[in-house]
Protein backbone atom coordinates (compact mmCIF):
# COMPACT_ATOMS: atom_id res chain seq x y z
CA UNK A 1 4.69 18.01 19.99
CA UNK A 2 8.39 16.93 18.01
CA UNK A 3 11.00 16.34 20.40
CA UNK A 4 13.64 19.25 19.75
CA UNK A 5 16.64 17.49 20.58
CA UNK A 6 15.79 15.40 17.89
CA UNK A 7 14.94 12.02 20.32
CA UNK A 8 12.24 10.19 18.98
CA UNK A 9 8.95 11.16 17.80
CA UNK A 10 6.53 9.76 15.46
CA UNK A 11 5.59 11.12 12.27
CA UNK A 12 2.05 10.91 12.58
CA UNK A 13 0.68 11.70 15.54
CA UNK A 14 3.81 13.16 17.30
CA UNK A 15 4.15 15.90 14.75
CA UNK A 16 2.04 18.49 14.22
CA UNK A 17 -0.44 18.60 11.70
CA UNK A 18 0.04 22.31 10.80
CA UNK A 19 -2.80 21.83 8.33
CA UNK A 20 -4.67 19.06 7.20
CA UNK A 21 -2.54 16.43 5.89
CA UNK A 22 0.96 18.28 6.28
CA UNK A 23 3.08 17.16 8.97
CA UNK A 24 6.32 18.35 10.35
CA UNK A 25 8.77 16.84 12.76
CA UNK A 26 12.44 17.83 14.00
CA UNK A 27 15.31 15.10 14.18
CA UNK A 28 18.58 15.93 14.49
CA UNK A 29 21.41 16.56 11.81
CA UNK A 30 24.41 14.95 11.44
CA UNK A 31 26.43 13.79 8.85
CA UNK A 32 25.00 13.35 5.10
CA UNK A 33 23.11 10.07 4.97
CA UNK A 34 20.14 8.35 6.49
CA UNK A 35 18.02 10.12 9.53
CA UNK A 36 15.46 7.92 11.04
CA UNK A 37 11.76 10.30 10.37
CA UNK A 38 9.53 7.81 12.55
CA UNK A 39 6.10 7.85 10.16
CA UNK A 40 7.51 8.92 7.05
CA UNK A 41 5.88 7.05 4.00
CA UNK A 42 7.53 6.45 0.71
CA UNK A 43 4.20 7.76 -1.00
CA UNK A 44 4.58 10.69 1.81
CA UNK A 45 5.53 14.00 -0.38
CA UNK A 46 8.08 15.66 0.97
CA UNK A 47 7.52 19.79 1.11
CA UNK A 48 10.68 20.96 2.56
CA UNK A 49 13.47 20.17 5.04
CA UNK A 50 15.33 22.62 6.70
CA UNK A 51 18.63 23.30 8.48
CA UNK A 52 18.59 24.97 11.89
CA UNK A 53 22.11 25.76 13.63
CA UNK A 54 21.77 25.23 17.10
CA UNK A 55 24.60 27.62 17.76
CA UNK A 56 23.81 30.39 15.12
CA UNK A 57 20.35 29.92 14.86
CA UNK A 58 21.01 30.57 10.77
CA UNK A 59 18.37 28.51 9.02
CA UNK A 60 19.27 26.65 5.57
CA UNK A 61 16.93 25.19 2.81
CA UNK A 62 18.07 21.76 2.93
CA UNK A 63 15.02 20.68 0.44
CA UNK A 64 16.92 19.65 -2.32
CA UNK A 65 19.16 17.32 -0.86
CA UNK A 66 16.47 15.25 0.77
CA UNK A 67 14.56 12.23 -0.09
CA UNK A 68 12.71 10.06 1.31
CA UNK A 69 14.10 6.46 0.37
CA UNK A 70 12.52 3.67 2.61
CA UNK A 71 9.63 3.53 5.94
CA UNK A 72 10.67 5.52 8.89
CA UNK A 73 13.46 7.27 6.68
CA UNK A 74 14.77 10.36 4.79
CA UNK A 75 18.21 10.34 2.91
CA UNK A 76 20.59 13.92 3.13
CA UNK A 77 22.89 13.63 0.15
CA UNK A 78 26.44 15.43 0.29
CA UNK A 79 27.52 17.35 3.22
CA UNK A 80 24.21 19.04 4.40
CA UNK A 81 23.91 19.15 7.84
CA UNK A 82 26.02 19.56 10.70
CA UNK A 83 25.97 17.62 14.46
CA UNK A 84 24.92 21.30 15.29
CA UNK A 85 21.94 21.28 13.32
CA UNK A 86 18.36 20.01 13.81
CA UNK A 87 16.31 19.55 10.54
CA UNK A 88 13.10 20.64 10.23
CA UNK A 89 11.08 18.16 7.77
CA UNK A 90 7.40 18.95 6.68
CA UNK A 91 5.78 16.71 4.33
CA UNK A 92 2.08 15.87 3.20
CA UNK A 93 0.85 12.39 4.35
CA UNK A 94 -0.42 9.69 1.59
């Protein structure tokens, strides 16, 4: 089970496999940049990401601003999260 406070979880094996070759893990959001996903793949396709406000609770499509640019990480271009946010990252292994 993914750590909700976003500590550290691997990809594979720590997330769940909602269905056969799709995993999803929770890390937490920050500023726009790097966020360590422990397991992600740069073959890995990445499904969707998304924003949850830990104060709110609003949830944002962050899919379009994500990629995933080396081992172990996914990149969040421009301002799209918040230290209040947890993202949400499901992706199909390779």
């Amino acid at each position: 089970m993914p750590n909700w406070s976003g500590g550290s979880s691997a990809w594979n094996g720590g997330g769940d496999d909602l269905v056969s070759g799709i995993d999803q893990l929770v890390v937490a959001g920050g500023a726009a940049g790097a966020k360590t996903v422990t397991g992600i793949k740069t073959t890995d396709k990445l499904i969707s990401v998304l924003a949850v406000s830990t104060t709110t609770g609003e949830l944002i499509d962050r899919t379009s601003s994500a990629t995933i640019t080396a081992v172990d990480t996914i990149t969040m271009a421009g301002a799209t999260t918040a230290g209040s946010n947890l993202l949400i990252t499901f992706a199909r292994s390779n």
